[in-house]
PDB file of N, CA and C in Angstrom:
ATOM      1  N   UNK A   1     171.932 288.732  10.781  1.00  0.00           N
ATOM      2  CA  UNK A   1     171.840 287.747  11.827  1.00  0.00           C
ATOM      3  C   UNK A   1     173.209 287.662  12.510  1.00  0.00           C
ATOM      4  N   UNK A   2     173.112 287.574  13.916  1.00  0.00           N
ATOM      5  CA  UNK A   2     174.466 287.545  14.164  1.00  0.00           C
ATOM      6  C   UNK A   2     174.389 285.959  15.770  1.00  0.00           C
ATOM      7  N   UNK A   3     175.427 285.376  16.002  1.00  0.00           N
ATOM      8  CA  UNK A   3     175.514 284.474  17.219  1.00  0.00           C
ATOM      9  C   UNK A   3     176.918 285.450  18.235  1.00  0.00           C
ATOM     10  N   UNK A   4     176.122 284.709  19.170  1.00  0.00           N
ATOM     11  CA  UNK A   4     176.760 285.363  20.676  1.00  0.00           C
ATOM     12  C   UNK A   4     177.952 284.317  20.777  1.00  0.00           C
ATOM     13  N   UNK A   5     178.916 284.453  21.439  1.00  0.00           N
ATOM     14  CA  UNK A   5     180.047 283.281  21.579  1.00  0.00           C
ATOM     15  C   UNK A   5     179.904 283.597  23.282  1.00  0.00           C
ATOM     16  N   UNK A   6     179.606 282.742  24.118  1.00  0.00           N
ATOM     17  CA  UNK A   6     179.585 282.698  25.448  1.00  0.00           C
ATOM     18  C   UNK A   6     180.485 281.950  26.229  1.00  0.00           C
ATOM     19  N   UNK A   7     181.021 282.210  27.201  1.00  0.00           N
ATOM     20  CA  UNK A   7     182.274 281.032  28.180  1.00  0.00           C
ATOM     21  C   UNK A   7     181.454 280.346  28.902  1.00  0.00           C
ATOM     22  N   UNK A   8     181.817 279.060  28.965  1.00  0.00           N
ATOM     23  CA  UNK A   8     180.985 277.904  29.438  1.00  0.00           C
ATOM     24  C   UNK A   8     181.539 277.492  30.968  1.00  0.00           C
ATOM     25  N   UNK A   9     182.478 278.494  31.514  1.00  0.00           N
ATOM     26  CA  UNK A   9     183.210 278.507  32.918  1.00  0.00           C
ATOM     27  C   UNK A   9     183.460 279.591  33.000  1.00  0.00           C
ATOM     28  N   UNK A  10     183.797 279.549  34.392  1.00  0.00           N
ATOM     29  CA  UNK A  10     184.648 280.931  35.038  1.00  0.00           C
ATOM     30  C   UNK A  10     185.951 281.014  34.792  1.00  0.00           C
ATOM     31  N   UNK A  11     186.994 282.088  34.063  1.00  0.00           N
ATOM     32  CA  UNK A  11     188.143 281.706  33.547  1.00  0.00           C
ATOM     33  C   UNK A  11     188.748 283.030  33.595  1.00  0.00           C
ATOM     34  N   UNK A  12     190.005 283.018  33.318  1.00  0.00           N
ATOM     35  CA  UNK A  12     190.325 284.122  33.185  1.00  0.00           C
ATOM     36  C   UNK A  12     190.640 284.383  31.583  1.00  0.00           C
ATOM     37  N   UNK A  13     191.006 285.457  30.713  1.00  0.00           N
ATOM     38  CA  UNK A  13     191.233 285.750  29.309  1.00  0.00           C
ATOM     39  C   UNK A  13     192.645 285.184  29.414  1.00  0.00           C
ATOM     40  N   UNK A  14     193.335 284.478  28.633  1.00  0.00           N
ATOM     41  CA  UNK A  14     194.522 284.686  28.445  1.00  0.00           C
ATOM     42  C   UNK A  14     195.205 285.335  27.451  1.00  0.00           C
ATOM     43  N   UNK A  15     194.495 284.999  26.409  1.00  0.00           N
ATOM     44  CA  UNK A  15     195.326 285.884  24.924  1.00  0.00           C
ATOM     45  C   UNK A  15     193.551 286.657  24.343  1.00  0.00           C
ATOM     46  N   UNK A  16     193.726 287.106  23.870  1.00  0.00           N
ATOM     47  CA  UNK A  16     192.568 287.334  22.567  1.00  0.00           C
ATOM     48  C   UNK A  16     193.564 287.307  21.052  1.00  0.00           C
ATOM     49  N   UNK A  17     192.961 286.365  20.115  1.00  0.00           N
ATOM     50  CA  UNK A  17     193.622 286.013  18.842  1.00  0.00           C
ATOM     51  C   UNK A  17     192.797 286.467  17.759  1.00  0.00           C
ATOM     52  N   UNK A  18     191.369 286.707  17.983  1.00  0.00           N
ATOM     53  CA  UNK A  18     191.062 287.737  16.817  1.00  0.00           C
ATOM     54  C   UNK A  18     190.677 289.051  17.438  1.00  0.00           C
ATOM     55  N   UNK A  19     190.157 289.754  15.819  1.00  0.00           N
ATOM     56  CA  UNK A  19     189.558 291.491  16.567  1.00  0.00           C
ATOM     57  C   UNK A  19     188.665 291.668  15.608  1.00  0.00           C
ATOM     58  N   UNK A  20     187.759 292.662  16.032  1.00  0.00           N
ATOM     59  CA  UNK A  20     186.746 293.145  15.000  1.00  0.00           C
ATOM     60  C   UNK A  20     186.976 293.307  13.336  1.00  0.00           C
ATOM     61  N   UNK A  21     186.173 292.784  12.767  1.00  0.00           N
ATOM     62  CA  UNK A  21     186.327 292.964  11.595  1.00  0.00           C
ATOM     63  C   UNK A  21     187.089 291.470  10.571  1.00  0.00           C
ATOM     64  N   UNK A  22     187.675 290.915  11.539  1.00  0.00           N
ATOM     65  CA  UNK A  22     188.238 289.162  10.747  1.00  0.00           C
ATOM     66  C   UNK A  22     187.108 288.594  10.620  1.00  0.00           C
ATOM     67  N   UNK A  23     187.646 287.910   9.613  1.00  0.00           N
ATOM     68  CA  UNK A  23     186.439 286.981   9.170  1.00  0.00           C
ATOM     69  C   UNK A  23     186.853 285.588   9.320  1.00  0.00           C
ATOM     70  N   UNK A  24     185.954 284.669   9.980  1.00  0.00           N
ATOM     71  CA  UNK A  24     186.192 283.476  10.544  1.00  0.00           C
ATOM     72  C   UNK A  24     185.035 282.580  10.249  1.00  0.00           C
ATOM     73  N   UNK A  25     185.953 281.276  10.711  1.00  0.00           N
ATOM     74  CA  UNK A  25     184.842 280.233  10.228  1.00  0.00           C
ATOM     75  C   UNK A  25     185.048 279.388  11.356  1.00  0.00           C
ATOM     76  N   UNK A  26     184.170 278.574  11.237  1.00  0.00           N
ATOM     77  CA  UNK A  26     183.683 277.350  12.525  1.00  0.00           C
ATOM     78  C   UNK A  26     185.047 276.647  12.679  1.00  0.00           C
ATOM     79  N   UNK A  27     185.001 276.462  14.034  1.00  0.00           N
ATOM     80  CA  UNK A  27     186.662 276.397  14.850  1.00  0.00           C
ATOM     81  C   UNK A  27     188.042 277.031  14.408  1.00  0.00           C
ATOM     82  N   UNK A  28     187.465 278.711  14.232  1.00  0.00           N
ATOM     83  CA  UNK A  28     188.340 279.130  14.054  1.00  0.00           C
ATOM     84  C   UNK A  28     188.744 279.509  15.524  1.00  0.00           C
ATOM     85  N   UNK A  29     190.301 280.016  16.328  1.00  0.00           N
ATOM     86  CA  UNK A  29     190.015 280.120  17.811  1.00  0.00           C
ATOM     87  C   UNK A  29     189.896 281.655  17.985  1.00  0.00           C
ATOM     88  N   UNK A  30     189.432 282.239  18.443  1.00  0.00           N
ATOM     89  CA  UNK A  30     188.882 283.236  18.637  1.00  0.00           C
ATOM     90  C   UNK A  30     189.985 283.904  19.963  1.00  0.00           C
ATOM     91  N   UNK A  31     189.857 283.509  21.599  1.00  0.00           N
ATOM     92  CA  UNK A  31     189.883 283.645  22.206  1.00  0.00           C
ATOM     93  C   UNK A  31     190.739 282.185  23.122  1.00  0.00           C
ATOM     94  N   UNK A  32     191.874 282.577  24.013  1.00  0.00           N
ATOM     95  CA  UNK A  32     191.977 281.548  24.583  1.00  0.00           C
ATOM     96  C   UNK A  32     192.309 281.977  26.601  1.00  0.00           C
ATOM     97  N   UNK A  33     191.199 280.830  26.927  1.00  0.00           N
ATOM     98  CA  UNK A  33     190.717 280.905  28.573  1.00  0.00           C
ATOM     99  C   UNK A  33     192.063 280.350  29.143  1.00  0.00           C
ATOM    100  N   UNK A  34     192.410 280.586  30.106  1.00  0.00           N
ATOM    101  CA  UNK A  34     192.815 279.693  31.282  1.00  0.00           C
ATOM    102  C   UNK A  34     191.715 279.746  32.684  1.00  0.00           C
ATOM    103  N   UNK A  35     191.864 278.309  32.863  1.00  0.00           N
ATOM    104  CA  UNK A  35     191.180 277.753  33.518  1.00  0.00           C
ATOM    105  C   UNK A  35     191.680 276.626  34.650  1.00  0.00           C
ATOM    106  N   UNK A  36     191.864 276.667  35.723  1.00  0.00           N
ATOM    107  CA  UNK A  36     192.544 275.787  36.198  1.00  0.00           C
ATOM    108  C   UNK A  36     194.053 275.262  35.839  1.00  0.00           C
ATOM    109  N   UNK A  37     194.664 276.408  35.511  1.00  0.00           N
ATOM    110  CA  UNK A  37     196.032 276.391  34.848  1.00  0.00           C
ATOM    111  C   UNK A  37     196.327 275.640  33.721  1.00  0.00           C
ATOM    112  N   UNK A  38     194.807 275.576  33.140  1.00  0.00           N
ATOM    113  CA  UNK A  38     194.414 274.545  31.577  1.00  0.00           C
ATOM    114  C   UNK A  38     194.111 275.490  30.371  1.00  0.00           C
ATOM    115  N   UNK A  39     194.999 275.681  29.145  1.00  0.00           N
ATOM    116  CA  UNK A  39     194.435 276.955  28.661  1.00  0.00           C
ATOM    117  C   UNK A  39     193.090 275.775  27.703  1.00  0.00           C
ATOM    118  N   UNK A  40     192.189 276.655  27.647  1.00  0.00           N
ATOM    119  CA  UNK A  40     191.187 276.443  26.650  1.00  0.00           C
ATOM    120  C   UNK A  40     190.643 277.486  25.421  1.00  0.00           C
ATOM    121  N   UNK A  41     191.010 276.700  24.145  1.00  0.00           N
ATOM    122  CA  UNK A  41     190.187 277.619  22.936  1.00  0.00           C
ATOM    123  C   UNK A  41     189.267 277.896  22.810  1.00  0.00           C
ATOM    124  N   UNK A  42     188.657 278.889  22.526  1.00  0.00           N
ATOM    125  CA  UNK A  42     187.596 279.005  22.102  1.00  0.00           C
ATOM    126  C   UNK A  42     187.509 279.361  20.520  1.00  0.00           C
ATOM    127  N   UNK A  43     186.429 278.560  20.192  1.00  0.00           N
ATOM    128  CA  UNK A  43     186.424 278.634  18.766  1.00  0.00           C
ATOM    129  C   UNK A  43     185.011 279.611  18.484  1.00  0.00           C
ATOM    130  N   UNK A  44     184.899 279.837  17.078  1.00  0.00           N
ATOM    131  CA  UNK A  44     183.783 280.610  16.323  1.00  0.00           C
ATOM    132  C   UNK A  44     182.766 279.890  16.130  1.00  0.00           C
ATOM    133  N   UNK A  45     182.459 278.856  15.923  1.00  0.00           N
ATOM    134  CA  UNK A  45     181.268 277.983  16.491  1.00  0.00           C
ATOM    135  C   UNK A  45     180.515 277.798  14.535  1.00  0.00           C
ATOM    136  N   UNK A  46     180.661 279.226  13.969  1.00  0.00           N
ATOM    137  CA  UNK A  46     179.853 279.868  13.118  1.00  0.00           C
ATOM    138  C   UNK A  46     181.071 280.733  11.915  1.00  0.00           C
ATOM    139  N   UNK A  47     180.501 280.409  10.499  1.00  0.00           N
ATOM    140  CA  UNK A  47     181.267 281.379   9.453  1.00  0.00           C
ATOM    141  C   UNK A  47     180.867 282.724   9.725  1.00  0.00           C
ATOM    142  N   UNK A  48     181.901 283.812  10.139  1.00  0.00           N
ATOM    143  CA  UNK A  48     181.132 285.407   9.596  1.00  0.00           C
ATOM    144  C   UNK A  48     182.022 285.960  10.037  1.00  0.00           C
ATOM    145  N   UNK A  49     181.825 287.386  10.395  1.00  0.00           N
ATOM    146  CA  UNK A  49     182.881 288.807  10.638  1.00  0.00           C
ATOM    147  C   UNK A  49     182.463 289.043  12.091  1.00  0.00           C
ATOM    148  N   UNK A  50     183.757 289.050  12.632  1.00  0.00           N
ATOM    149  CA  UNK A  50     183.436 289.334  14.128  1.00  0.00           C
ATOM    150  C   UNK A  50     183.418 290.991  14.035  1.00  0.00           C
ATOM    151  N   UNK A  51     182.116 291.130  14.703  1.00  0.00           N
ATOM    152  CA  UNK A  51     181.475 292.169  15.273  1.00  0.00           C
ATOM    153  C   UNK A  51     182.126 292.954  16.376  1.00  0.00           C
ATOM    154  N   UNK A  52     182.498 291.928  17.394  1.00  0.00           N
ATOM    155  CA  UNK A  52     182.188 292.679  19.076  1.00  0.00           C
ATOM    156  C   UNK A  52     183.661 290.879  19.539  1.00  0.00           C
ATOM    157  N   UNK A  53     184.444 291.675  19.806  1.00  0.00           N
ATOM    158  CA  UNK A  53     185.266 291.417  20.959  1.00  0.00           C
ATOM    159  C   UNK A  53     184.755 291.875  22.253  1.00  0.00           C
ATOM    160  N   UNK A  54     184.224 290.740  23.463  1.00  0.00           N
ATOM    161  CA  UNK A  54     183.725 292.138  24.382  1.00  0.00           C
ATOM    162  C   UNK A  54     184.635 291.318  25.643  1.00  0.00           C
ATOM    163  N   UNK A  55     186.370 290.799  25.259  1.00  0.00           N
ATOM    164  CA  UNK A  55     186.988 290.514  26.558  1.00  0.00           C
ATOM    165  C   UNK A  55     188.338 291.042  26.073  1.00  0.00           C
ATOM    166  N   UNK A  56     188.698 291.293  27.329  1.00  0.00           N
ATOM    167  CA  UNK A  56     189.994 291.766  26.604  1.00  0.00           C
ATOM    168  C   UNK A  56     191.514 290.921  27.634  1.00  0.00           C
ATOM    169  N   UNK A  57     192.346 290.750  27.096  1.00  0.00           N
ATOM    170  CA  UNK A  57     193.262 289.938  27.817  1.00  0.00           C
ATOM    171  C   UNK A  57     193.169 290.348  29.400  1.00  0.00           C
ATOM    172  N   UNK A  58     193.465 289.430  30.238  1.00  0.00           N
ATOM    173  CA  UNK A  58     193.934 289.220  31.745  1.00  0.00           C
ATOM    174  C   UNK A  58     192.258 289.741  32.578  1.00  0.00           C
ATOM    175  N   UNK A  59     191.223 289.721  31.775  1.00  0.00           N
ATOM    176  CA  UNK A  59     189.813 289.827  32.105  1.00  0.00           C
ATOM    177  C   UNK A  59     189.466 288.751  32.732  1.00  0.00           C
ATOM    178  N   UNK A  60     188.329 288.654  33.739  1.00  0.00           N
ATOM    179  CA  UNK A  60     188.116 287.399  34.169  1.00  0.00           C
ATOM    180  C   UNK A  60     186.705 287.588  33.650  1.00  0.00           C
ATOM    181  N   UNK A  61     186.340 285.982  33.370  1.00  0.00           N
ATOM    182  CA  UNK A  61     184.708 286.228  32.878  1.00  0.00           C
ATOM    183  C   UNK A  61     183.995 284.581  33.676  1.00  0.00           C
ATOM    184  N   UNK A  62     182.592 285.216  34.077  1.00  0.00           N
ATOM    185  CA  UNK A  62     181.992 284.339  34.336  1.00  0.00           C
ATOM    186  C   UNK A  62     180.931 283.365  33.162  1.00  0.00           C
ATOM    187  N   UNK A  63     181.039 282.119  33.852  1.00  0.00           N
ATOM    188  CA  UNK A  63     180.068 281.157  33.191  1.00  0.00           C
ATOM    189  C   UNK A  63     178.974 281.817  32.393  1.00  0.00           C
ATOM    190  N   UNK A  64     178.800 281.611  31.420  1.00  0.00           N
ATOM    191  CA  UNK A  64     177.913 282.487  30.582  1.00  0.00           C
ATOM    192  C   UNK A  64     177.984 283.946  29.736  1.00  0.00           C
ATOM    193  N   UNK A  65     179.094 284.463  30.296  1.00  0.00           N
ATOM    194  CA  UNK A  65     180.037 285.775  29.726  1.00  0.00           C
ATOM    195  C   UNK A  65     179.733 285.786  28.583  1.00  0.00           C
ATOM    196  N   UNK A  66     179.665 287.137  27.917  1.00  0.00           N
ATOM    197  CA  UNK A  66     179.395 287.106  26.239  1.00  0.00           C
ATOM    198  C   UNK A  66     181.204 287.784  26.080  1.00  0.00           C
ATOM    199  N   UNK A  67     181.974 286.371  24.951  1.00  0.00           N
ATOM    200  CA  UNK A  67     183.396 286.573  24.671  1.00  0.00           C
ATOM    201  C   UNK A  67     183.142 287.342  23.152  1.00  0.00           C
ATOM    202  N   UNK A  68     182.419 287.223  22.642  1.00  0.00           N
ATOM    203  CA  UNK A  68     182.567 287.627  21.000  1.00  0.00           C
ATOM    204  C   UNK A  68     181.371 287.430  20.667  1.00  0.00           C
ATOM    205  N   UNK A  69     180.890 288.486  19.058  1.00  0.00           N
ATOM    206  CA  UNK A  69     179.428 288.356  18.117  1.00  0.00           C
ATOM    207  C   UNK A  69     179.485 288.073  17.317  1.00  0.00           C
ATOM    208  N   UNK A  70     179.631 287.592  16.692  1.00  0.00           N
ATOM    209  CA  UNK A  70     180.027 287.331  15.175  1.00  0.00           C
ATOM    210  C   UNK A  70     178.459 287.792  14.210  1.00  0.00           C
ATOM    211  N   UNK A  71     178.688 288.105  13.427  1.00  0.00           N
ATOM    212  CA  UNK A  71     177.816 288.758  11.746  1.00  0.00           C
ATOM    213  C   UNK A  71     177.643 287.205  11.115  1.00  0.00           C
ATOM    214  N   UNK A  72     176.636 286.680  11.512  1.00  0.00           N
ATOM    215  CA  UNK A  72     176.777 285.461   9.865  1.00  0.00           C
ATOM    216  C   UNK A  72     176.735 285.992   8.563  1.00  0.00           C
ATOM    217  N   UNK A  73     177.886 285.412   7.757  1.00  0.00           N
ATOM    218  CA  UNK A  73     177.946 286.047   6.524  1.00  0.00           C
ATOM    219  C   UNK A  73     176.224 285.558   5.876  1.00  0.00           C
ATOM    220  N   UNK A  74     176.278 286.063   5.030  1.00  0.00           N
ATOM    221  CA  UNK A  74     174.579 285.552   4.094  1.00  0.00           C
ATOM    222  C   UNK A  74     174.969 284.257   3.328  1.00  0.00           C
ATOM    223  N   UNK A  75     173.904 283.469   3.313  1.00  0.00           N
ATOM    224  CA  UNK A  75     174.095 281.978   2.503  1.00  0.00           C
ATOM    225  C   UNK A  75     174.888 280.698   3.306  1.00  0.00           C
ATOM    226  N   UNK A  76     175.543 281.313   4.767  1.00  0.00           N
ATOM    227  CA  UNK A  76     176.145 280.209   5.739  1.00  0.00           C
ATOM    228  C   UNK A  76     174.977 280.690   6.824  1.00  0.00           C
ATOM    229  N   UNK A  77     174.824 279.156   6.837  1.00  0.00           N
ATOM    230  CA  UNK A  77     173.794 278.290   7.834  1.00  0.00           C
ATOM    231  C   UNK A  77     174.236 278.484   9.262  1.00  0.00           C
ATOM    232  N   UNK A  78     173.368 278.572  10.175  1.00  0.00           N
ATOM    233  CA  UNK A  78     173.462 278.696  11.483  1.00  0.00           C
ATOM    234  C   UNK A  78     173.776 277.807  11.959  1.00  0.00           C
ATOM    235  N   UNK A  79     174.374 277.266  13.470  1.00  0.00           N
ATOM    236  CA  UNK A  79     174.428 275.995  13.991  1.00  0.00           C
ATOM    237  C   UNK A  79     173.144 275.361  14.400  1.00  0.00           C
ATOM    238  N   UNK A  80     172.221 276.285  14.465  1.00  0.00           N
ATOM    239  CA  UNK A  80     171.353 275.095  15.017  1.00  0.00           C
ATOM    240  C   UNK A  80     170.287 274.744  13.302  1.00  0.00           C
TER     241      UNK A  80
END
């Protein structure tokens, strides 16, 4: 099972702080946006192994953008 991590604005990448293969847990930050000269974290939402980095610094992504996949590890619960 794996969750999509999506940007909830139009932003540009500023850093990327993880990479394939870390293993993370819910608000871990993943990725951080600037946005209106506001940086914003993005967190892992979800425990597991990121899969798929699919931004890479100074990228711009739109509202809905897929930023990261994460693998739920087995035995951690989904968010919904």
């Amino acid at each position: 099972m794996s969750h999509t991590i999506l940007a909830e604005m139009v932003a540009t990448v500023w850093k990327v702080v993880a990479k394939p293969g870390d293993v993370v847990g819910p608000d871990d930050t993943l990725v951080i946006l600037e946005s209106m000269k506001m940086e914003i974290p993005i967190a892992a939402e979800v425990a597991g192994t990121i899969s798929e980095i699919a931004v890479a610094e100074g990228d711009s992504i739109d509202e809905g953008g897929k930023i990261a996949v994460i693998s739920i590890n087995p035995g951690v619960a989904s968010p919904n």
